[in-house]
PDB file of N, CA and C in Angstrom:
ATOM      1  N   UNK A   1     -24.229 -28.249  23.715  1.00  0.00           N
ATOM      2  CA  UNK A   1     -24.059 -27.700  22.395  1.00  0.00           C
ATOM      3  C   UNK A   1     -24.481 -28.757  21.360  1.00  0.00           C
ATOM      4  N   UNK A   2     -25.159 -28.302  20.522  1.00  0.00           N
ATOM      5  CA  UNK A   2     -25.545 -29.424  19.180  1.00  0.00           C
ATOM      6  C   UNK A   2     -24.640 -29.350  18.496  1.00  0.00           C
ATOM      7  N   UNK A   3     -24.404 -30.695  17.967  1.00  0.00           N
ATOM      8  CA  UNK A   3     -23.694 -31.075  16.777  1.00  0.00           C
ATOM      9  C   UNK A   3     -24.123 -30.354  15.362  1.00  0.00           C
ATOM     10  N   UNK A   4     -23.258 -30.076  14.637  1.00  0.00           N
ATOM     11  CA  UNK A   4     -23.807 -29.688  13.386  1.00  0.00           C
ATOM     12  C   UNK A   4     -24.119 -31.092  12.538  1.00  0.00           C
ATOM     13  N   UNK A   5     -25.098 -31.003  11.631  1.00  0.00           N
ATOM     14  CA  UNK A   5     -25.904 -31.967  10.845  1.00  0.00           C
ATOM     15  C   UNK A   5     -25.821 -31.734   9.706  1.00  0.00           C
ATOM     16  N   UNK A   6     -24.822 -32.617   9.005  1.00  0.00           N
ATOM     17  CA  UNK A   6     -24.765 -31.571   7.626  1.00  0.00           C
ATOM     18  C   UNK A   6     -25.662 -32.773   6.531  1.00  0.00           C
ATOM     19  N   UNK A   7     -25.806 -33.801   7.082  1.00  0.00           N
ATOM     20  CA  UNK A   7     -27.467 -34.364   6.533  1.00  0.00           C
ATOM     21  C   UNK A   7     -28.833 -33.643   6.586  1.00  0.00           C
ATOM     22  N   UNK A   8     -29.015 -32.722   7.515  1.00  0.00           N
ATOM     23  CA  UNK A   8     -30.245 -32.264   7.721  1.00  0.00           C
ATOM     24  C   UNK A   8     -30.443 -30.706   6.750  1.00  0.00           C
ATOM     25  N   UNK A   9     -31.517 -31.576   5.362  1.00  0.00           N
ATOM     26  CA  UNK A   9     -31.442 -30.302   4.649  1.00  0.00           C
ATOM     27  C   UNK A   9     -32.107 -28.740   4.769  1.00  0.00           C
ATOM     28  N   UNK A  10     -32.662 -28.654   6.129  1.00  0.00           N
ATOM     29  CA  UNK A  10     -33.087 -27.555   6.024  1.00  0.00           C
ATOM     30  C   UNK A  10     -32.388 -26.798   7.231  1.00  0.00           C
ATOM     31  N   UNK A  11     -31.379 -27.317   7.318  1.00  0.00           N
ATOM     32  CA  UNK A  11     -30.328 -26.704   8.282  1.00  0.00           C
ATOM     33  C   UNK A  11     -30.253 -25.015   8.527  1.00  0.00           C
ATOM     34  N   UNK A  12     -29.886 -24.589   8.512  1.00  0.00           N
ATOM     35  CA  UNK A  12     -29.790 -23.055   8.189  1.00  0.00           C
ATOM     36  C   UNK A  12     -30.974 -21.952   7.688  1.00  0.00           C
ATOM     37  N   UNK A  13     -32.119 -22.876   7.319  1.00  0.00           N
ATOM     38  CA  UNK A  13     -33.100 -22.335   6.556  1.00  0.00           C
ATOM     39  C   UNK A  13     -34.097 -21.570   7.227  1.00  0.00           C
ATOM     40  N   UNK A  14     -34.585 -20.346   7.239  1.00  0.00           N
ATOM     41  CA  UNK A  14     -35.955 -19.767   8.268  1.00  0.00           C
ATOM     42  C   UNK A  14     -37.125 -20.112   7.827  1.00  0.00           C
ATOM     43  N   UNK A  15     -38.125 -20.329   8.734  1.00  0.00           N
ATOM     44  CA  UNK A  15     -39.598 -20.221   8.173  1.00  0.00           C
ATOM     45  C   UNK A  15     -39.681 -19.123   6.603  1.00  0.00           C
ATOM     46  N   UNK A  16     -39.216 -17.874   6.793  1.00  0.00           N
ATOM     47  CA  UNK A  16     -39.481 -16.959   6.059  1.00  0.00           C
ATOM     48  C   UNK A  16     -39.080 -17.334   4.952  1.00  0.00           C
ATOM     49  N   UNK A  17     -37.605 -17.828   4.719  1.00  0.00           N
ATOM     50  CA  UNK A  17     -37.161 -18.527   3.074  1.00  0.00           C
ATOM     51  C   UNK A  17     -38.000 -19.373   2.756  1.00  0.00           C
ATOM     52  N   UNK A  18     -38.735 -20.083   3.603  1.00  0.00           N
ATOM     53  CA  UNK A  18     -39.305 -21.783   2.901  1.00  0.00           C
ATOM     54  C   UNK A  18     -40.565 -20.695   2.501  1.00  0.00           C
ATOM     55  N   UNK A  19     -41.584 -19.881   3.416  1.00  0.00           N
ATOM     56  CA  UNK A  19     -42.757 -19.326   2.918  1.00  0.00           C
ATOM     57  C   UNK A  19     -42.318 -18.855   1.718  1.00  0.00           C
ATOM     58  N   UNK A  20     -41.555 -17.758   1.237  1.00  0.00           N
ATOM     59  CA  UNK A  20     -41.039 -16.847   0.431  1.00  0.00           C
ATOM     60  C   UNK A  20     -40.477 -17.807  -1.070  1.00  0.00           C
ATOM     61  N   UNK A  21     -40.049 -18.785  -0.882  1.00  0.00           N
ATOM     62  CA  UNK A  21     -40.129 -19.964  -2.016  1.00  0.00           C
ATOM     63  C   UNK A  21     -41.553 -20.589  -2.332  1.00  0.00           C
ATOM     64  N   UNK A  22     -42.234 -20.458  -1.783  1.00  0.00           N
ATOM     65  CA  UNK A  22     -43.122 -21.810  -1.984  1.00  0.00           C
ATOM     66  C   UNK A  22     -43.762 -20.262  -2.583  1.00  0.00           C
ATOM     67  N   UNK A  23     -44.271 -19.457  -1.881  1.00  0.00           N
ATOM     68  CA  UNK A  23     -45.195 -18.257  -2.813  1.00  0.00           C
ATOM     69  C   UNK A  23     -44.219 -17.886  -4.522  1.00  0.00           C
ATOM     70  N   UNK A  24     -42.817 -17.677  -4.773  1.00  0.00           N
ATOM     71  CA  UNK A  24     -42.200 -17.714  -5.701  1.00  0.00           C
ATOM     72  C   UNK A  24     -42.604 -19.223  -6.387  1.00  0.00           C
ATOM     73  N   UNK A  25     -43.097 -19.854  -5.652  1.00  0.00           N
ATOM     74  CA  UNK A  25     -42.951 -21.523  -6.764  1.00  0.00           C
ATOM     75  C   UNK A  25     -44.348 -21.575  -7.127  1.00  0.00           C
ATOM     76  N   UNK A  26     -45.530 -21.209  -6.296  1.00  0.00           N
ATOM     77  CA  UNK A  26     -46.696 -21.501  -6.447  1.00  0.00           C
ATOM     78  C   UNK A  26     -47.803 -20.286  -6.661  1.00  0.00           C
ATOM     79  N   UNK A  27     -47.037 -18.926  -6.333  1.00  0.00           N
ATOM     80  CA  UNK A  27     -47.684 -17.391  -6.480  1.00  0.00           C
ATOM     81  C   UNK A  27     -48.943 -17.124  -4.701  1.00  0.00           C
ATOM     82  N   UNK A  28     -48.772 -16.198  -4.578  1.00  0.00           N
ATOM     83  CA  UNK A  28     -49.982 -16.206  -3.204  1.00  0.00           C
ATOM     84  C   UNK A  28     -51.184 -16.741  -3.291  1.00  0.00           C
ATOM     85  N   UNK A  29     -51.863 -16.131  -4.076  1.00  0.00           N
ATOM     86  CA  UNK A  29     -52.849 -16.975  -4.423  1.00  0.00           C
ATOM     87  C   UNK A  29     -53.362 -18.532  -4.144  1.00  0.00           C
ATOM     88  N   UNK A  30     -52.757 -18.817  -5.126  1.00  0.00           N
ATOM     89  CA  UNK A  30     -52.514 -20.537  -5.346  1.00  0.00           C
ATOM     90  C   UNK A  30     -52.349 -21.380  -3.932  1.00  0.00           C
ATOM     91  N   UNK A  31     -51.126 -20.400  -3.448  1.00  0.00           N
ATOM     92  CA  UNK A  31     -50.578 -21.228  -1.787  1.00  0.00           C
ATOM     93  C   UNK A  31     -51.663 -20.901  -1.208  1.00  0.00           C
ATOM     94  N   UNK A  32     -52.163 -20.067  -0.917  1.00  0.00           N
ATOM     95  CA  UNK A  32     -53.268 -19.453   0.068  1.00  0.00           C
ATOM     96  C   UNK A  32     -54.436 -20.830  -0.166  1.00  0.00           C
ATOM     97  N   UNK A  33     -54.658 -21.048  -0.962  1.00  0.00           N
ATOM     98  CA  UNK A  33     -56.068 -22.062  -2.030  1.00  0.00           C
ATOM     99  C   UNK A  33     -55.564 -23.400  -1.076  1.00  0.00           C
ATOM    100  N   UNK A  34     -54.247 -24.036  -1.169  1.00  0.00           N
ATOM    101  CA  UNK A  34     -53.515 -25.283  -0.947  1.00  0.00           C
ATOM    102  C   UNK A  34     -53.632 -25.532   0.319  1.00  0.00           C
ATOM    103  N   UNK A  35     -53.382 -24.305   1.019  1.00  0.00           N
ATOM    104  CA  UNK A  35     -53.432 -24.061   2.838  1.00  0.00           C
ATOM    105  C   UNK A  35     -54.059 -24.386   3.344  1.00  0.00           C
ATOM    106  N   UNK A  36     -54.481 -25.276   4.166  1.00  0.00           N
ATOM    107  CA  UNK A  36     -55.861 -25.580   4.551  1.00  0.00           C
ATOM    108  C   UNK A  36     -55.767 -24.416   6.204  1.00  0.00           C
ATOM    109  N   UNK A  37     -56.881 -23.943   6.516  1.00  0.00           N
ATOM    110  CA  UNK A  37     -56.554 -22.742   7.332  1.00  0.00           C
ATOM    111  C   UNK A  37     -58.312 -23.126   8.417  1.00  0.00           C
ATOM    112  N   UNK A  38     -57.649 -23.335   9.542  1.00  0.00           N
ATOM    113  CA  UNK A  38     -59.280 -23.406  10.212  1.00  0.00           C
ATOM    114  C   UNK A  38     -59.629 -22.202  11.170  1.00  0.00           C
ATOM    115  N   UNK A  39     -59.469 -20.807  10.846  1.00  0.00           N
ATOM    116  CA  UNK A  39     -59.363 -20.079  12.011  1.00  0.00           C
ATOM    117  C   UNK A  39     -60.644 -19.732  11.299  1.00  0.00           C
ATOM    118  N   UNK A  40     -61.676 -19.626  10.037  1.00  0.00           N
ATOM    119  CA  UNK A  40     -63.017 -19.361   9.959  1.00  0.00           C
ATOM    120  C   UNK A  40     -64.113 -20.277  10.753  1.00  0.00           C
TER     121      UNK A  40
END
């Protein structure tokens, strides 16, 4: 069983909240531009 980490700030957090903030902080667009993406 793991210890809980109550130093570790992204404890509790899903992929989906951190995506879903960063598009609220930066708009789709913008993030999409920042992304570097090599599947072309």
């Amino acid at each position: 069983m793991q210890d809980f980490n109550p130093k570790d700030p992204l404890h509790g957090i899903t992929l989906k909240q951190i995506v879903e903030g960063l598009v609220a902080y930066y708009g789709f667009d913008t993030l999409g531009e920042l992304i570097k993406n090599k599947m072309l």
